[in-house]
Protein backbone atom coordinates (compact mmCIF):
# COMPACT_ATOMS: atom_id res chain seq x y z
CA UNK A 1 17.95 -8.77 -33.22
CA UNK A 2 17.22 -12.46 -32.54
CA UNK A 3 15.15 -13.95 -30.31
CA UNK A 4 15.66 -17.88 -29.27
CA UNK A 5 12.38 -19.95 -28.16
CA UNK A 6 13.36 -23.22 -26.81
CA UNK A 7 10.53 -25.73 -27.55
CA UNK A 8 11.36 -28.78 -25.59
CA UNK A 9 10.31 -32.26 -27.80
CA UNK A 10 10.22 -35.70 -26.31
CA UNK A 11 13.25 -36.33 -28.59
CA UNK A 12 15.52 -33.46 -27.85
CA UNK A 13 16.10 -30.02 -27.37
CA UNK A 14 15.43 -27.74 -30.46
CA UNK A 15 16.10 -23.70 -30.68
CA UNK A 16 13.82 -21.74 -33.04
CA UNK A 17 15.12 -18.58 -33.82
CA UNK A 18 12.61 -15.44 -34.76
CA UNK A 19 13.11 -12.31 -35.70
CA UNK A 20 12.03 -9.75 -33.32
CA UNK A 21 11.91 -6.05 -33.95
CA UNK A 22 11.47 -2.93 -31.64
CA UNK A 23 7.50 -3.23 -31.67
CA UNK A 24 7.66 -7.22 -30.16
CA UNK A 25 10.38 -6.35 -28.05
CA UNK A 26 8.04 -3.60 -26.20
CA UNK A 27 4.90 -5.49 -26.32
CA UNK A 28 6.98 -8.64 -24.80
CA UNK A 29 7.88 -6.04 -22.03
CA UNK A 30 4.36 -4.28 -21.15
CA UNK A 31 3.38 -8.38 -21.45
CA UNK A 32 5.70 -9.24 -18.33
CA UNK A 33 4.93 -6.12 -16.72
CA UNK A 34 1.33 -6.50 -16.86
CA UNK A 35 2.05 -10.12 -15.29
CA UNK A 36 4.30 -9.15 -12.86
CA UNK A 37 1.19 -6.27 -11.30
CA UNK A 38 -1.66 -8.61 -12.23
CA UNK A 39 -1.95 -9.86 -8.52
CA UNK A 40 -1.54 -6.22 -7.08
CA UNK A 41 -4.81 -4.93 -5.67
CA UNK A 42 -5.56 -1.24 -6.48
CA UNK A 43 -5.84 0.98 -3.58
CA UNK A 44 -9.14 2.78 -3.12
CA UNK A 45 -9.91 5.88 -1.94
CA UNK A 46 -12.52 4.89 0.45
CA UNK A 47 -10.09 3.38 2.23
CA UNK A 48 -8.83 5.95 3.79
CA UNK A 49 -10.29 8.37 6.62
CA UNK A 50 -8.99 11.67 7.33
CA UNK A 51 -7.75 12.34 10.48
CA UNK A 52 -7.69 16.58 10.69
CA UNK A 53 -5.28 18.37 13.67
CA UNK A 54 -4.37 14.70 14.94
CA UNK A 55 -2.43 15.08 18.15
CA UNK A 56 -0.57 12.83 20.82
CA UNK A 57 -2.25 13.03 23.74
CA UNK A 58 -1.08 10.18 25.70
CA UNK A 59 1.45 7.35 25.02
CA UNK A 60 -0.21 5.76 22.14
CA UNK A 61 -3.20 7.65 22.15
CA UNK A 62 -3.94 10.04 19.16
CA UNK A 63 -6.79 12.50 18.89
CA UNK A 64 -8.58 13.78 16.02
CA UNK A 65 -11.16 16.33 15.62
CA UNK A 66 -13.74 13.31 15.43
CA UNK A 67 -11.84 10.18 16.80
CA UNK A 68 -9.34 8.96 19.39
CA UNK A 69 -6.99 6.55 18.08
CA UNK A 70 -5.21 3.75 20.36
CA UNK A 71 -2.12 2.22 18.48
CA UNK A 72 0.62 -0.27 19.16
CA UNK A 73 4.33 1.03 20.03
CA UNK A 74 4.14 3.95 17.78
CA UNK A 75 6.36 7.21 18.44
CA UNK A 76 5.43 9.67 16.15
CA UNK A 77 5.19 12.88 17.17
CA UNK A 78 2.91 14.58 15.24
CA UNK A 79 3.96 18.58 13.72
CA UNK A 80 1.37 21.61 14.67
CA UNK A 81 -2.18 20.67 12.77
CA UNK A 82 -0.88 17.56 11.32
CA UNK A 83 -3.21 16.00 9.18
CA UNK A 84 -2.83 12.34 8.90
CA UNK A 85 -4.97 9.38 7.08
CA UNK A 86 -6.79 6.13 8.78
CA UNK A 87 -6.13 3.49 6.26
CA UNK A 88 -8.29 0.97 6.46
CA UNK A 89 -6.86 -2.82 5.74
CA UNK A 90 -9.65 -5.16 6.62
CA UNK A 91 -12.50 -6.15 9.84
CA UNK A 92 -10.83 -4.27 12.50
CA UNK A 93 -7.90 -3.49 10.93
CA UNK A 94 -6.48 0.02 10.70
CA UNK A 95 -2.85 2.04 10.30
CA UNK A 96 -2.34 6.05 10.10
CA UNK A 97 -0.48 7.28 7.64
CA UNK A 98 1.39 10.16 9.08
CA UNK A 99 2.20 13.21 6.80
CA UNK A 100 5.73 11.88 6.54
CA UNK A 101 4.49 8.24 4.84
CA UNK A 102 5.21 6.93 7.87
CA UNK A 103 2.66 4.26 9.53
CA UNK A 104 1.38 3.51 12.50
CA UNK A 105 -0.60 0.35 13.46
CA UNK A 106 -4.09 1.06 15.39
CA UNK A 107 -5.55 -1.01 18.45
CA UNK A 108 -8.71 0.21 18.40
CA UNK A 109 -10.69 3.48 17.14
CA UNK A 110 -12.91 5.14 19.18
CA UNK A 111 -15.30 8.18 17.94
CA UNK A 112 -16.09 10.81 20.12
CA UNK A 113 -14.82 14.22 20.71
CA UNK A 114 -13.05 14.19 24.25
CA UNK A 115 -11.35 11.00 25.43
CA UNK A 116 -13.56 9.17 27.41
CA UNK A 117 -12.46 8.55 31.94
């Protein structure tokens, strides 16, 4: 297998052609995947907060054993002791991720163990 490299010269246009075996043909690939995720941010565990037996008790209002959750247009309905994750995506920023993978964006978190009159 050949590989062509176009070098571009004030004069012209010129092809090189190199030989490329299996070995430079992988390493060429992990090199333009490794480009391609360089700008992806790895997700951390301690962003994330469980959320144990999370139900719906109100429209948009979600209670956990140790928070109540207000969140924006979100219709899940969550299963008997559904456990769910707070994911935490920057100052004052939060989503749950339901059992399901679906999301859910939060308004604003609130701890305490009965929802406050």
């Amino acid at each position: 297998m050949r590989v062509a490299l176009f070098l571009k010269t004030p004069s012209s246009l010129m092809t090189v052609l190199a030989a490329a075996d299996s070995g430079t043909m992988r390493i060429v690939s992990i090199l333009a995947l490794s480009a391609l995720f360089a700008g992806a941010l790895p997700t951390k565990t301690e962003d994330y907060y469980k959320l144990p037996s999370i139900e719906r008790i109100g429209k948009n209002l979600y209670q956990s054993t140790k928070v109540i959750i207000e969140t924006r247009a979100c219709l899940h309905l969550p299963v008997d002791d559904e456990d769910a994750l707070l994911k935490y995506l920057g100052p004052g920023q939060y989503e749950i991720v339901w059992e399901d993978r679906s999301t859910c964006e939060v308004q604003r978190v609130t701890l305490g163990e009965t929802l406050p009159i």
